[in-house]
PDBML (XML) file of the C-alpha atoms, coordinates in Angstrom:
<?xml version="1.0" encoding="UTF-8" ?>
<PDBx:datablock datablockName="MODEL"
   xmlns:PDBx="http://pdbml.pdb.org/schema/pdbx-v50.xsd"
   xmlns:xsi="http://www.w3.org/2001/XMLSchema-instance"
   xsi:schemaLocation="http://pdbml.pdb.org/schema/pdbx-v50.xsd pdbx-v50.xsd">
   <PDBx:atom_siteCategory>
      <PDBx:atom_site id="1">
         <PDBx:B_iso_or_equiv>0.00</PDBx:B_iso_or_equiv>
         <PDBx:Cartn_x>25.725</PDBx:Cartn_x>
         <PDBx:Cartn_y>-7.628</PDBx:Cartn_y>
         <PDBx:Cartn_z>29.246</PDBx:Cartn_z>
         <PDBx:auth_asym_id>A</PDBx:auth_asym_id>
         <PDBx:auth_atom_id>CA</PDBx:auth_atom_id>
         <PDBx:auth_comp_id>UNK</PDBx:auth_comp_id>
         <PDBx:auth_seq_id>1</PDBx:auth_seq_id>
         <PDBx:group_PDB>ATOM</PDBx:group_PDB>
         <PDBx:label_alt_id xsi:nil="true" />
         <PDBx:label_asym_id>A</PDBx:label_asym_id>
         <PDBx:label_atom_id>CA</PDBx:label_atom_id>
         <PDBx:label_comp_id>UNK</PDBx:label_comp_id>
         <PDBx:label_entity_id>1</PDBx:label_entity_id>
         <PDBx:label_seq_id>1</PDBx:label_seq_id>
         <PDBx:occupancy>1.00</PDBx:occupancy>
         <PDBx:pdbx_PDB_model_num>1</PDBx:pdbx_PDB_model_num>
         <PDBx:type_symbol>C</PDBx:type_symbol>
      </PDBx:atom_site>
      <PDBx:atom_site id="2">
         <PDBx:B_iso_or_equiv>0.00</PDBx:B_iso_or_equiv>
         <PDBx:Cartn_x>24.720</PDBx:Cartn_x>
         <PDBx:Cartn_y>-3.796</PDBx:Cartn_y>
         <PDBx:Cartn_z>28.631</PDBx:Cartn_z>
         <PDBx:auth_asym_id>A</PDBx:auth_asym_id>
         <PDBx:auth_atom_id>CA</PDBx:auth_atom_id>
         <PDBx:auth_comp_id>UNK</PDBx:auth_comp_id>
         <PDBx:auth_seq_id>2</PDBx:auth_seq_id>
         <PDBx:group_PDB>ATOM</PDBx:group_PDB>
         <PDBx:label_alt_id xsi:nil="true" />
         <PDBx:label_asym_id>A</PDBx:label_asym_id>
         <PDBx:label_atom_id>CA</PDBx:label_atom_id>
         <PDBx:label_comp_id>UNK</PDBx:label_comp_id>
         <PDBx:label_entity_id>1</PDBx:label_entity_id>
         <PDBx:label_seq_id>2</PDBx:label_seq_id>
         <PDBx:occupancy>1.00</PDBx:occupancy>
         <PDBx:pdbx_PDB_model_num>1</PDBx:pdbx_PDB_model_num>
         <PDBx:type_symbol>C</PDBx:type_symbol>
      </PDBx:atom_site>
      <PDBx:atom_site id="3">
         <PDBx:B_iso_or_equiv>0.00</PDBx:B_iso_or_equiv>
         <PDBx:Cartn_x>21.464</PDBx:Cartn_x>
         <PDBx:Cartn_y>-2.559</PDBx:Cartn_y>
         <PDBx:Cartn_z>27.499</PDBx:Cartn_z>
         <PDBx:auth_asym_id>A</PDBx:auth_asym_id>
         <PDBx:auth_atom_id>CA</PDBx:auth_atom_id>
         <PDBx:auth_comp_id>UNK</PDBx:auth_comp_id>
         <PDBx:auth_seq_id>3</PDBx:auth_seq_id>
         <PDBx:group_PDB>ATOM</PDBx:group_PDB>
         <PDBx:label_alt_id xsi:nil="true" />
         <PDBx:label_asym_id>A</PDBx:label_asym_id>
         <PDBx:label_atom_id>CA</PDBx:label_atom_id>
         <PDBx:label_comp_id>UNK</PDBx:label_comp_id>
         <PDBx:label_entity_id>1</PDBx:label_entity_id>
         <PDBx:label_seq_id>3</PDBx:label_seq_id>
         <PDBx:occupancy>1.00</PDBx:occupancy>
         <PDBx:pdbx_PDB_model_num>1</PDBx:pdbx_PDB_model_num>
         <PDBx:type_symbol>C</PDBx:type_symbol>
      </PDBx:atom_site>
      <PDBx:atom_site id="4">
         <PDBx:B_iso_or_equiv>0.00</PDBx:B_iso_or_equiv>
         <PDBx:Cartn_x>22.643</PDBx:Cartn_x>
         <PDBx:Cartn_y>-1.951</PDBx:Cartn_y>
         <PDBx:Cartn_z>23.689</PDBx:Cartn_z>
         <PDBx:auth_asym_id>A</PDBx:auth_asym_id>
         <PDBx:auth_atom_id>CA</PDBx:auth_atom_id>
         <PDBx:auth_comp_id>UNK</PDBx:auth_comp_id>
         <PDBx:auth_seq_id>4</PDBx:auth_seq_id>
         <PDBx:group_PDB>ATOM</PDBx:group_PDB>
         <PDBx:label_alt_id xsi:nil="true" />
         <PDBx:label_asym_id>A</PDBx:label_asym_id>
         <PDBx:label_atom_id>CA</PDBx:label_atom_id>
         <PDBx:label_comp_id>UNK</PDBx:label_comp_id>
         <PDBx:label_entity_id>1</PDBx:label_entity_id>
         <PDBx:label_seq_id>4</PDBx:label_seq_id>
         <PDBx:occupancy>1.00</PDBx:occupancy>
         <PDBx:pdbx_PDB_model_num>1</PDBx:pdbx_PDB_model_num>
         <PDBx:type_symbol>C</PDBx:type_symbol>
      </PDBx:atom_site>
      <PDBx:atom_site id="5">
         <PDBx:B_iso_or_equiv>0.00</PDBx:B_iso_or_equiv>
         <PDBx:Cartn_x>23.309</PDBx:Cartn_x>
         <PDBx:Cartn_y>-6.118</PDBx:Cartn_y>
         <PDBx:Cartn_z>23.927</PDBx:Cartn_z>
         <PDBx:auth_asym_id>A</PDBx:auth_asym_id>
         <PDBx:auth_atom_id>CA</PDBx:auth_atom_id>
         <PDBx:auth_comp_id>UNK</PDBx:auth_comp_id>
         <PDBx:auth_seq_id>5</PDBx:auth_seq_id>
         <PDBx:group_PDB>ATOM</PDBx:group_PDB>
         <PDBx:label_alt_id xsi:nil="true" />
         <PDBx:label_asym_id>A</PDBx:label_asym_id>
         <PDBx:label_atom_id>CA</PDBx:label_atom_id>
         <PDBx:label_comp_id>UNK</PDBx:label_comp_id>
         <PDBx:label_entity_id>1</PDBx:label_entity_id>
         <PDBx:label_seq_id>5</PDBx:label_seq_id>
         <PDBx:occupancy>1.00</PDBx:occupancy>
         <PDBx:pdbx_PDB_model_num>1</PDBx:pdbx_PDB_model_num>
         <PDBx:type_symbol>C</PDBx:type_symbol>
      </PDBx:atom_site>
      <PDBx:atom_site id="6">
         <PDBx:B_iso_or_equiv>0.00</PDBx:B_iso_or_equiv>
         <PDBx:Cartn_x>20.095</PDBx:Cartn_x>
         <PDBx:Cartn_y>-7.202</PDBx:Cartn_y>
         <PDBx:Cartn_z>24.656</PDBx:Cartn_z>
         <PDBx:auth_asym_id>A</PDBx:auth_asym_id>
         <PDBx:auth_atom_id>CA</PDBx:auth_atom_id>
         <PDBx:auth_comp_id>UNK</PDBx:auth_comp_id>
         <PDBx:auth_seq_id>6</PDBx:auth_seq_id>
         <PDBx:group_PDB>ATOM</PDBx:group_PDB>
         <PDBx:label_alt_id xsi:nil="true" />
         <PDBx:label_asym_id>A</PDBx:label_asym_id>
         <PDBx:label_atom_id>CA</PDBx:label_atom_id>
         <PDBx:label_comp_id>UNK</PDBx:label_comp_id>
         <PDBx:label_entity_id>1</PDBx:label_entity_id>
         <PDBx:label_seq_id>6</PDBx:label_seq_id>
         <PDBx:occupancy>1.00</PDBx:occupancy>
         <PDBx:pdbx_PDB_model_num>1</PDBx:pdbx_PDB_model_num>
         <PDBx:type_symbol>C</PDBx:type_symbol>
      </PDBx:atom_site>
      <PDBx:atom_site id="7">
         <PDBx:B_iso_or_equiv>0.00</PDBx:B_iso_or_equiv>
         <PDBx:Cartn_x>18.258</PDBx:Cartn_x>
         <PDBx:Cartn_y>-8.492</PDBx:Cartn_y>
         <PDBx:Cartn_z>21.647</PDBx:Cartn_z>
         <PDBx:auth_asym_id>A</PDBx:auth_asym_id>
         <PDBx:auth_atom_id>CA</PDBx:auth_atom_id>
         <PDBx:auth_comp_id>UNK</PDBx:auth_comp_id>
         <PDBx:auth_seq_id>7</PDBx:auth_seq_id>
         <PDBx:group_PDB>ATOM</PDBx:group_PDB>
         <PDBx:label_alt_id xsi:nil="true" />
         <PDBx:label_asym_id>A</PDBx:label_asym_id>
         <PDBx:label_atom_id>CA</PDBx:label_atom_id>
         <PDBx:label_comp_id>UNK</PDBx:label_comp_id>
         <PDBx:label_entity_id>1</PDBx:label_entity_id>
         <PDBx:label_seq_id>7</PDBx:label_seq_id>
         <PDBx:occupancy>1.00</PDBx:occupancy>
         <PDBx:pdbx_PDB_model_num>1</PDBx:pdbx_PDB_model_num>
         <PDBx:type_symbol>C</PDBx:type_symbol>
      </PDBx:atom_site>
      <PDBx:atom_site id="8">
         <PDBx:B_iso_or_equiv>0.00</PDBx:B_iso_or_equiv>
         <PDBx:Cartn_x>15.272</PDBx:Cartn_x>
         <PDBx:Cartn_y>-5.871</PDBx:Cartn_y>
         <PDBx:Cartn_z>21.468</PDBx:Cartn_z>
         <PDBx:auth_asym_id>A</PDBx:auth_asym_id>
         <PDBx:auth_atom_id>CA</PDBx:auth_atom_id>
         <PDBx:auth_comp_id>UNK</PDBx:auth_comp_id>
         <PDBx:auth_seq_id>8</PDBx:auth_seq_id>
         <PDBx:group_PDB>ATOM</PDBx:group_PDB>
         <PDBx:label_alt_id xsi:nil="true" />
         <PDBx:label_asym_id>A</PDBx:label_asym_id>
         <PDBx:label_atom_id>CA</PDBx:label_atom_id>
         <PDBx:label_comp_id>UNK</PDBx:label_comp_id>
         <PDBx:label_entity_id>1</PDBx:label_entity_id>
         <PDBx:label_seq_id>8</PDBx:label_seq_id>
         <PDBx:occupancy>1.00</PDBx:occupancy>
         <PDBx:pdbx_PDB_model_num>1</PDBx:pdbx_PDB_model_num>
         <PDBx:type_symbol>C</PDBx:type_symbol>
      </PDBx:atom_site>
      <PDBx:atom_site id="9">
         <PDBx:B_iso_or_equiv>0.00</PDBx:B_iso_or_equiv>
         <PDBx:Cartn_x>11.984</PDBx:Cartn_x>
         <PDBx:Cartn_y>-7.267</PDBx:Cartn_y>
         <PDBx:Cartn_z>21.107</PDBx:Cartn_z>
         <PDBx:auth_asym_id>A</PDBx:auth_asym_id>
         <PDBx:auth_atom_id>CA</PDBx:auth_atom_id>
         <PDBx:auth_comp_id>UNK</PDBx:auth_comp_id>
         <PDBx:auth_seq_id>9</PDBx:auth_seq_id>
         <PDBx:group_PDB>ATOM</PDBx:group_PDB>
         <PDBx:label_alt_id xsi:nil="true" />
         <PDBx:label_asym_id>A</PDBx:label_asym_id>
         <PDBx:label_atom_id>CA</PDBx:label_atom_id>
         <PDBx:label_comp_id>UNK</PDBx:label_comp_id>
         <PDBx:label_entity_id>1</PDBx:label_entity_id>
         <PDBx:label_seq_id>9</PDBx:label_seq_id>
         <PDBx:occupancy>1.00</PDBx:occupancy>
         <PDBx:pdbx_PDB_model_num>1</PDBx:pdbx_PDB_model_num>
         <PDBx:type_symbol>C</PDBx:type_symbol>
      </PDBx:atom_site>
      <PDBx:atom_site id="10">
         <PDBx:B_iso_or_equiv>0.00</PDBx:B_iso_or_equiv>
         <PDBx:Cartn_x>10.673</PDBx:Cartn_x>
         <PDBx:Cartn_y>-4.442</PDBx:Cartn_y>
         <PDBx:Cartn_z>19.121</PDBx:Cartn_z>
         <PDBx:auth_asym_id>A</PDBx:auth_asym_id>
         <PDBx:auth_atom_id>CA</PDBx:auth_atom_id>
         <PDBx:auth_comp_id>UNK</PDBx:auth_comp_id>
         <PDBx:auth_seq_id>10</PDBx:auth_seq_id>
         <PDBx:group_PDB>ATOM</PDBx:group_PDB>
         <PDBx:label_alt_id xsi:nil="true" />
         <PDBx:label_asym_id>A</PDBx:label_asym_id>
         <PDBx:label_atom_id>CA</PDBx:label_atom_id>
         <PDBx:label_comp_id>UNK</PDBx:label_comp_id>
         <PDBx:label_entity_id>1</PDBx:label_entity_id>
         <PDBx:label_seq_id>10</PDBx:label_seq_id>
         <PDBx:occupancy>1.00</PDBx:occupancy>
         <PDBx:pdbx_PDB_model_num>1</PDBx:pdbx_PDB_model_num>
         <PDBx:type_symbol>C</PDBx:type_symbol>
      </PDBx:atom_site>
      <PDBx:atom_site id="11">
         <PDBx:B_iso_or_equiv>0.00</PDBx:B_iso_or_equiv>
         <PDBx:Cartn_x>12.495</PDBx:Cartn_x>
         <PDBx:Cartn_y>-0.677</PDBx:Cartn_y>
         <PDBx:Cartn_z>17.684</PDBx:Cartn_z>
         <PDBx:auth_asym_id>A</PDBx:auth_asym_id>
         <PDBx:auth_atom_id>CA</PDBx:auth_atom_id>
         <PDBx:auth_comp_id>UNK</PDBx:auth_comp_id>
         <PDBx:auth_seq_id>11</PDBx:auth_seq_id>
         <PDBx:group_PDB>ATOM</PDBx:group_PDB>
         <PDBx:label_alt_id xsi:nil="true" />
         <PDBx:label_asym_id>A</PDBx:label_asym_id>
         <PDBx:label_atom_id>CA</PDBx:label_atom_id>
         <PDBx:label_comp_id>UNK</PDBx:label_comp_id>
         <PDBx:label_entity_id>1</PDBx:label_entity_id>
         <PDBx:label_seq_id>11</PDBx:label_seq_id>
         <PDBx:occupancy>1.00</PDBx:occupancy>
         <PDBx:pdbx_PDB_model_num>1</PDBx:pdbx_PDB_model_num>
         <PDBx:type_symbol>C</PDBx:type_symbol>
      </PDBx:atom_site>
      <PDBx:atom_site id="12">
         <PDBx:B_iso_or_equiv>0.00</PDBx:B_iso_or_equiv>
         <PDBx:Cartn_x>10.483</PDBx:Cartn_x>
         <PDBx:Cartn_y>0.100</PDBx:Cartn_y>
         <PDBx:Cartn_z>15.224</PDBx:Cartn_z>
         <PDBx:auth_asym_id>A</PDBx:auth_asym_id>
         <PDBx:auth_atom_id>CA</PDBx:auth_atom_id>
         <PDBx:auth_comp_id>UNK</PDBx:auth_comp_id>
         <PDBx:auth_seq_id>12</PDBx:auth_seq_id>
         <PDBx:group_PDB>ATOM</PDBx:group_PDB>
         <PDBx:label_alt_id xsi:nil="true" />
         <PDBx:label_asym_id>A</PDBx:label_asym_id>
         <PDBx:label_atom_id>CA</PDBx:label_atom_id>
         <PDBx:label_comp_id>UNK</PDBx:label_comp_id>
         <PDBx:label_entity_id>1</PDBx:label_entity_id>
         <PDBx:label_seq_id>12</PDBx:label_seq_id>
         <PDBx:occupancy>1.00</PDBx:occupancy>
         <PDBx:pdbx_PDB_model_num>1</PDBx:pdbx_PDB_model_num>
         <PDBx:type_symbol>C</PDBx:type_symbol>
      </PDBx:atom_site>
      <PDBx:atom_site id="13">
         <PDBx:B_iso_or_equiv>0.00</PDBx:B_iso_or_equiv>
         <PDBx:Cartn_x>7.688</PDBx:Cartn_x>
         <PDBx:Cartn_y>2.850</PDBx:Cartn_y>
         <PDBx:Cartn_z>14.194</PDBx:Cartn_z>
         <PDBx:auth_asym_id>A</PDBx:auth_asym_id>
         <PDBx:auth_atom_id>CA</PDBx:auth_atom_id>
         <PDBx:auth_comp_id>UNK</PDBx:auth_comp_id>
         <PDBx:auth_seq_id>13</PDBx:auth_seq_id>
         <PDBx:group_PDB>ATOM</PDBx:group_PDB>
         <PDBx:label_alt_id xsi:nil="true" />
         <PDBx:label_asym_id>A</PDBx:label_asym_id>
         <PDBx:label_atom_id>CA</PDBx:label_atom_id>
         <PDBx:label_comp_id>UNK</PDBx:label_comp_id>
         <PDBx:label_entity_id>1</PDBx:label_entity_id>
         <PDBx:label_seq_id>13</PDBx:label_seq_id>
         <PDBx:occupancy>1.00</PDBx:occupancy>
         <PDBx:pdbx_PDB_model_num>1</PDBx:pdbx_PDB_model_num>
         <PDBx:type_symbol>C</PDBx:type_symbol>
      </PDBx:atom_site>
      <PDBx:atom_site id="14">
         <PDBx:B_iso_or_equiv>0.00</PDBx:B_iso_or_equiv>
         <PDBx:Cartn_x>4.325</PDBx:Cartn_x>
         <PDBx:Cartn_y>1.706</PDBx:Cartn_y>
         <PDBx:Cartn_z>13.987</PDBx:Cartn_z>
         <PDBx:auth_asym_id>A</PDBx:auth_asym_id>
         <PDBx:auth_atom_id>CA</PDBx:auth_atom_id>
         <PDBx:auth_comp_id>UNK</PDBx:auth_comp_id>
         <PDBx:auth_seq_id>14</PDBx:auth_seq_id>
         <PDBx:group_PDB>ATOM</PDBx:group_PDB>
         <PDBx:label_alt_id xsi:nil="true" />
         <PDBx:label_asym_id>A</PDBx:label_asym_id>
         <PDBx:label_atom_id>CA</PDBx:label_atom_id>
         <PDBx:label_comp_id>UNK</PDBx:label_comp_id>
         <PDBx:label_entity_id>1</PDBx:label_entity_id>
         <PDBx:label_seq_id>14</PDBx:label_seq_id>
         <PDBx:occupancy>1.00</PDBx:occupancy>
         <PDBx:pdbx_PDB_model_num>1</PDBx:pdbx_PDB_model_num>
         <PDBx:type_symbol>C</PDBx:type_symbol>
      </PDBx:atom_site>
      <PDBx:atom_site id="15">
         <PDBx:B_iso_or_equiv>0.00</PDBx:B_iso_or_equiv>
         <PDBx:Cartn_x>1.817</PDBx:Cartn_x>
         <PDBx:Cartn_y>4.172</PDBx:Cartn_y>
         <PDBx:Cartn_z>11.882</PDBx:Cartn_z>
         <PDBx:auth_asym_id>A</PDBx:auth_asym_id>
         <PDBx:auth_atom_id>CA</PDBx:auth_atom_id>
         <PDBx:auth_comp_id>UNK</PDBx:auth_comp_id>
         <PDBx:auth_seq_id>15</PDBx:auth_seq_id>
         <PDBx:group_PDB>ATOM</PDBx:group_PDB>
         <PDBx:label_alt_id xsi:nil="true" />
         <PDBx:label_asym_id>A</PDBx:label_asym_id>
         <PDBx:label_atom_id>CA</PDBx:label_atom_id>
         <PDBx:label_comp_id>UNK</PDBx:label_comp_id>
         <PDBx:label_entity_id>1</PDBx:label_entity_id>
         <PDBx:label_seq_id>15</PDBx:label_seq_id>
         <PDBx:occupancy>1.00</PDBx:occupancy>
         <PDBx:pdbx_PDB_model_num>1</PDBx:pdbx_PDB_model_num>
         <PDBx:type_symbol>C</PDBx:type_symbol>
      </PDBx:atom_site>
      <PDBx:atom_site id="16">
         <PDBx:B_iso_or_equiv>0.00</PDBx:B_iso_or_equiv>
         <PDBx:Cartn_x>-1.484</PDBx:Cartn_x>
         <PDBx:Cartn_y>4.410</PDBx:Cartn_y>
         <PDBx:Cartn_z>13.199</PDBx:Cartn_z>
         <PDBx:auth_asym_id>A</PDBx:auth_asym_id>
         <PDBx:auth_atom_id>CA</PDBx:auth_atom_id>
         <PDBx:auth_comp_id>UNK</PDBx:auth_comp_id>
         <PDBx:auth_seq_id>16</PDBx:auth_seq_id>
         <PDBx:group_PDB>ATOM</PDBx:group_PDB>
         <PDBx:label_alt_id xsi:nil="true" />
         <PDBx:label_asym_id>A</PDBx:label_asym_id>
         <PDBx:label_atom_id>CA</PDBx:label_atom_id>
         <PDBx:label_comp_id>UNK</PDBx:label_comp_id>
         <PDBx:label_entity_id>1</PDBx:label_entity_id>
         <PDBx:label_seq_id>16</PDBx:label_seq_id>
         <PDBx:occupancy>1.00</PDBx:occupancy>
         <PDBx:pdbx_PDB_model_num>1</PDBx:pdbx_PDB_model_num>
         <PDBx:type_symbol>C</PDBx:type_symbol>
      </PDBx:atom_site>
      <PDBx:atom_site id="17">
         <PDBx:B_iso_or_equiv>0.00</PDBx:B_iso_or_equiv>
         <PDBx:Cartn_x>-4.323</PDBx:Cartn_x>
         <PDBx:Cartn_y>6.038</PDBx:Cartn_y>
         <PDBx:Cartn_z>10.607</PDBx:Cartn_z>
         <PDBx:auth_asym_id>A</PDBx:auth_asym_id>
         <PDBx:auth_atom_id>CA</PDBx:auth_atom_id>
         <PDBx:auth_comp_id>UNK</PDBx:auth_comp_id>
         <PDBx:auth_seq_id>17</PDBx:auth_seq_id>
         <PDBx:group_PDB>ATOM</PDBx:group_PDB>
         <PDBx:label_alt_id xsi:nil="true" />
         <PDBx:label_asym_id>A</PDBx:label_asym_id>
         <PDBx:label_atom_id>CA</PDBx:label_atom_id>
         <PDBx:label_comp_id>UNK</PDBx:label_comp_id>
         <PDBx:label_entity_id>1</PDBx:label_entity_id>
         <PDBx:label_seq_id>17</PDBx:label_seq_id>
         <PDBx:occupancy>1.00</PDBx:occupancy>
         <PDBx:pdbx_PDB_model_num>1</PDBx:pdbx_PDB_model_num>
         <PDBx:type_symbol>C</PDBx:type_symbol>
      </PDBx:atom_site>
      <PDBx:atom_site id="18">
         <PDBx:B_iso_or_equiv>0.00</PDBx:B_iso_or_equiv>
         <PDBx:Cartn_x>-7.081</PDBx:Cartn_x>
         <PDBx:Cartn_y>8.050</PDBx:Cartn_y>
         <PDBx:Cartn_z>11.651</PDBx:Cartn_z>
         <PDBx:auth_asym_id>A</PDBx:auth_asym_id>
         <PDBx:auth_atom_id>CA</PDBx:auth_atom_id>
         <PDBx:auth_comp_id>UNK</PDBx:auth_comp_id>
         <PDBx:auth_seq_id>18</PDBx:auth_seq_id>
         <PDBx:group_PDB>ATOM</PDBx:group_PDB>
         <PDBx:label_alt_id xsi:nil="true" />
         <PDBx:label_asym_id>A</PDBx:label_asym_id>
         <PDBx:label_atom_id>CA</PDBx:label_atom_id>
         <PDBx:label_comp_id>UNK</PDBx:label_comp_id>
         <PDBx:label_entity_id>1</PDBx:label_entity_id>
         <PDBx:label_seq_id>18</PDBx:label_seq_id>
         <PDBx:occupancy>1.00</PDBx:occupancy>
         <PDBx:pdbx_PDB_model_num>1</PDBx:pdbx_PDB_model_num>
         <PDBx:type_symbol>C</PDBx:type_symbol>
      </PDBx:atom_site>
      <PDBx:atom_site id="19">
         <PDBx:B_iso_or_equiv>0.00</PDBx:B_iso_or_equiv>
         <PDBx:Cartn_x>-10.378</PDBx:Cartn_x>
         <PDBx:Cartn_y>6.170</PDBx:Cartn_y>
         <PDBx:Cartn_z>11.813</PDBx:Cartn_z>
         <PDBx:auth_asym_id>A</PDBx:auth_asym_id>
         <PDBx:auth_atom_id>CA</PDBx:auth_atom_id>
         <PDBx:auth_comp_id>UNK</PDBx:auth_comp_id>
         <PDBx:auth_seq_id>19</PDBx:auth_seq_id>
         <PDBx:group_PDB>ATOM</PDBx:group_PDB>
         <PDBx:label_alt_id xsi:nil="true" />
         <PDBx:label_asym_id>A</PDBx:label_asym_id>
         <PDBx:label_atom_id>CA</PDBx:label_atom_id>
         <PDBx:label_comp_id>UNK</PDBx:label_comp_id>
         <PDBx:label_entity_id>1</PDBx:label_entity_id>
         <PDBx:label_seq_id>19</PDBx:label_seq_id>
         <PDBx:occupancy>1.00</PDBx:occupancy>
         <PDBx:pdbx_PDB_model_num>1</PDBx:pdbx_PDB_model_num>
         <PDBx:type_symbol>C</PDBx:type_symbol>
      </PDBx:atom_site>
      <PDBx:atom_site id="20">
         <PDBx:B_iso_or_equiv>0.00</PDBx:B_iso_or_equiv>
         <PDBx:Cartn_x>-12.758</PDBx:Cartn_x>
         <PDBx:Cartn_y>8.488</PDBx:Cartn_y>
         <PDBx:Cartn_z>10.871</PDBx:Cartn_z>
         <PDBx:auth_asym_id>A</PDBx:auth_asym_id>
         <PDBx:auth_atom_id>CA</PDBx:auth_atom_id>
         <PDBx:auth_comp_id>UNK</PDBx:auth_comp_id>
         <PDBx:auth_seq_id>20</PDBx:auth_seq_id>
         <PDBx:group_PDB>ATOM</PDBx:group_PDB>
         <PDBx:label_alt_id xsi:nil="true" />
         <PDBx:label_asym_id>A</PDBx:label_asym_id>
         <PDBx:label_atom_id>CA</PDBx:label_atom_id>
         <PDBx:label_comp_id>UNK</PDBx:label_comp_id>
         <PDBx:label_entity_id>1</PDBx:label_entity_id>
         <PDBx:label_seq_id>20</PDBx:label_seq_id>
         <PDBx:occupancy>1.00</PDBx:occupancy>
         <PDBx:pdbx_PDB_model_num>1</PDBx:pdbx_PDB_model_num>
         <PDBx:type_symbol>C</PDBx:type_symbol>
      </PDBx:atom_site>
      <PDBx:atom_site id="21">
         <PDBx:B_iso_or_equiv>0.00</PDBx:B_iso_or_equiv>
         <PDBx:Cartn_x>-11.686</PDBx:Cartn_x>
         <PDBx:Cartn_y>9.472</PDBx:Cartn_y>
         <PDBx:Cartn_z>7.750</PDBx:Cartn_z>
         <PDBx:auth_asym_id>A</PDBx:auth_asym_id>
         <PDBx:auth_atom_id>CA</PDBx:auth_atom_id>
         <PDBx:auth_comp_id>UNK</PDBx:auth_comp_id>
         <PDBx:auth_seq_id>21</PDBx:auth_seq_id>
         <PDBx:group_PDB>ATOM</PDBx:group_PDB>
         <PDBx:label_alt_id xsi:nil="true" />
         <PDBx:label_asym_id>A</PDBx:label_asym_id>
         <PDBx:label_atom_id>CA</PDBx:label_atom_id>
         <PDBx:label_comp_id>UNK</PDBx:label_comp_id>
         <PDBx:label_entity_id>1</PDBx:label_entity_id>
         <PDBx:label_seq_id>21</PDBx:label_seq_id>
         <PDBx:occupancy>1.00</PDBx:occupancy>
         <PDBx:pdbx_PDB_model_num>1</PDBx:pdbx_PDB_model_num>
         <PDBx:type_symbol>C</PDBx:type_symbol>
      </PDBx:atom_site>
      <PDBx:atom_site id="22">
         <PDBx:B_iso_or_equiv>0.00</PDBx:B_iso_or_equiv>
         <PDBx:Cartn_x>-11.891</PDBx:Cartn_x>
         <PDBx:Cartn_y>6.797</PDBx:Cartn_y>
         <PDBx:Cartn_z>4.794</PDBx:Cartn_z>
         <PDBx:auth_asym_id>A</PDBx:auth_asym_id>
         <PDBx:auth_atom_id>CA</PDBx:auth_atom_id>
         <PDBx:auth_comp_id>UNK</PDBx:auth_comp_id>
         <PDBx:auth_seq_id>22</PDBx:auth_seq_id>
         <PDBx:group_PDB>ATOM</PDBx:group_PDB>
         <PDBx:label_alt_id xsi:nil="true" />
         <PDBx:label_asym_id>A</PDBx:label_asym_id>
         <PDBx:label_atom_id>CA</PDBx:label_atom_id>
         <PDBx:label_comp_id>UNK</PDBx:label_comp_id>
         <PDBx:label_entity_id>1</PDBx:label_entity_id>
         <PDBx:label_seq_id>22</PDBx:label_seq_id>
         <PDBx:occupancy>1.00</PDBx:occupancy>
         <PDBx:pdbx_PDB_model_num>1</PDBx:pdbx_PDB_model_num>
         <PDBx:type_symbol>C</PDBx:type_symbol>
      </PDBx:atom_site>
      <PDBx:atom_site id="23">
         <PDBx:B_iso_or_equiv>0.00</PDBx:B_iso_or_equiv>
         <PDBx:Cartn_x>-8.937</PDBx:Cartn_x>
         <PDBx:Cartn_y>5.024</PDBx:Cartn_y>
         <PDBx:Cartn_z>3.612</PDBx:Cartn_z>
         <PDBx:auth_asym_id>A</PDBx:auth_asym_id>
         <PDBx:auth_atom_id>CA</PDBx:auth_atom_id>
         <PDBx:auth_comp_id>UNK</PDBx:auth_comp_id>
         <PDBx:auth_seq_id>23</PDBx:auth_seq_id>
         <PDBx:group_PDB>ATOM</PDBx:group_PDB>
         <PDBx:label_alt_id xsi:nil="true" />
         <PDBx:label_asym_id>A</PDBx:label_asym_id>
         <PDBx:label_atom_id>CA</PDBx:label_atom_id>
         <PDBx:label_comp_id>UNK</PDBx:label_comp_id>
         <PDBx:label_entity_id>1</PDBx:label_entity_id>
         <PDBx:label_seq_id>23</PDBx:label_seq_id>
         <PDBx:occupancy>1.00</PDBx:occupancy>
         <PDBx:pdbx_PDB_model_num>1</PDBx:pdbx_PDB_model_num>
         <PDBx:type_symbol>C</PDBx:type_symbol>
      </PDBx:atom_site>
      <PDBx:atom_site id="24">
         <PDBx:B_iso_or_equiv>0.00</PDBx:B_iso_or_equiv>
         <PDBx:Cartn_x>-6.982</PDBx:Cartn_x>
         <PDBx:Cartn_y>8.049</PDBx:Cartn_y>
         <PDBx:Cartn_z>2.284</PDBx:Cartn_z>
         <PDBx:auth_asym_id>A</PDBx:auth_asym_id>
         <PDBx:auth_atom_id>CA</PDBx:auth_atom_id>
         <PDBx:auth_comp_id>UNK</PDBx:auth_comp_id>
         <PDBx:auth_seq_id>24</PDBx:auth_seq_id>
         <PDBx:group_PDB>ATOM</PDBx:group_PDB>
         <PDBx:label_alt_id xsi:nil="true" />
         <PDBx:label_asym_id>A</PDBx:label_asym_id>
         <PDBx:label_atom_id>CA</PDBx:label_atom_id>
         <PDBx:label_comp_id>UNK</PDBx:label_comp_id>
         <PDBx:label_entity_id>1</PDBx:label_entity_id>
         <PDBx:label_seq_id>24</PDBx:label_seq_id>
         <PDBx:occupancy>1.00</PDBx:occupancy>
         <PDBx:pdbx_PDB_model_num>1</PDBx:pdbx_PDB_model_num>
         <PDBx:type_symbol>C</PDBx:type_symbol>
      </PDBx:atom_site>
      <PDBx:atom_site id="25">
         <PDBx:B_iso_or_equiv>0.00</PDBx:B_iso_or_equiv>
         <PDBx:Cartn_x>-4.344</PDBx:Cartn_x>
         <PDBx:Cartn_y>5.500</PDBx:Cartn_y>
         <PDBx:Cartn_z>0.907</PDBx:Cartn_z>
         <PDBx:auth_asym_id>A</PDBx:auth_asym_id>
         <PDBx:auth_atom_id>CA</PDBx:auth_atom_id>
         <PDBx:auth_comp_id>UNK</PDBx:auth_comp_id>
         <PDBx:auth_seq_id>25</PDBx:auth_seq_id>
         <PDBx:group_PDB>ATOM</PDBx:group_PDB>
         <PDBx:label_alt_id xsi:nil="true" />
         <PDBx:label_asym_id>A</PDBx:label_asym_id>
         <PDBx:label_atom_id>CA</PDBx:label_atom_id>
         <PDBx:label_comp_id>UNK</PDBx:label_comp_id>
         <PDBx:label_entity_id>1</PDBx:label_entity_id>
         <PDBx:label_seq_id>25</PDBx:label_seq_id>
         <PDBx:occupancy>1.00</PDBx:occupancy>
         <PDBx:pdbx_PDB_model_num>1</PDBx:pdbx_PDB_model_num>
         <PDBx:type_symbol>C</PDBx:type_symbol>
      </PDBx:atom_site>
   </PDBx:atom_siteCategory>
</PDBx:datablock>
């Protein structure tokens, strides 16, 4: 099996917010 086959465990982005700062959101 090639690399592209393997089932990937994880692809995505995952946004990190700055802590020093309140909640903007």
């Amino acid at each position: 099996p090639t690399r592209h086959q393997h089932p990937q465990v994880f692809t995505g982005e995952m946004p990190i917010y700055n802590q020093d700062k309140p909640d903007q959101r």
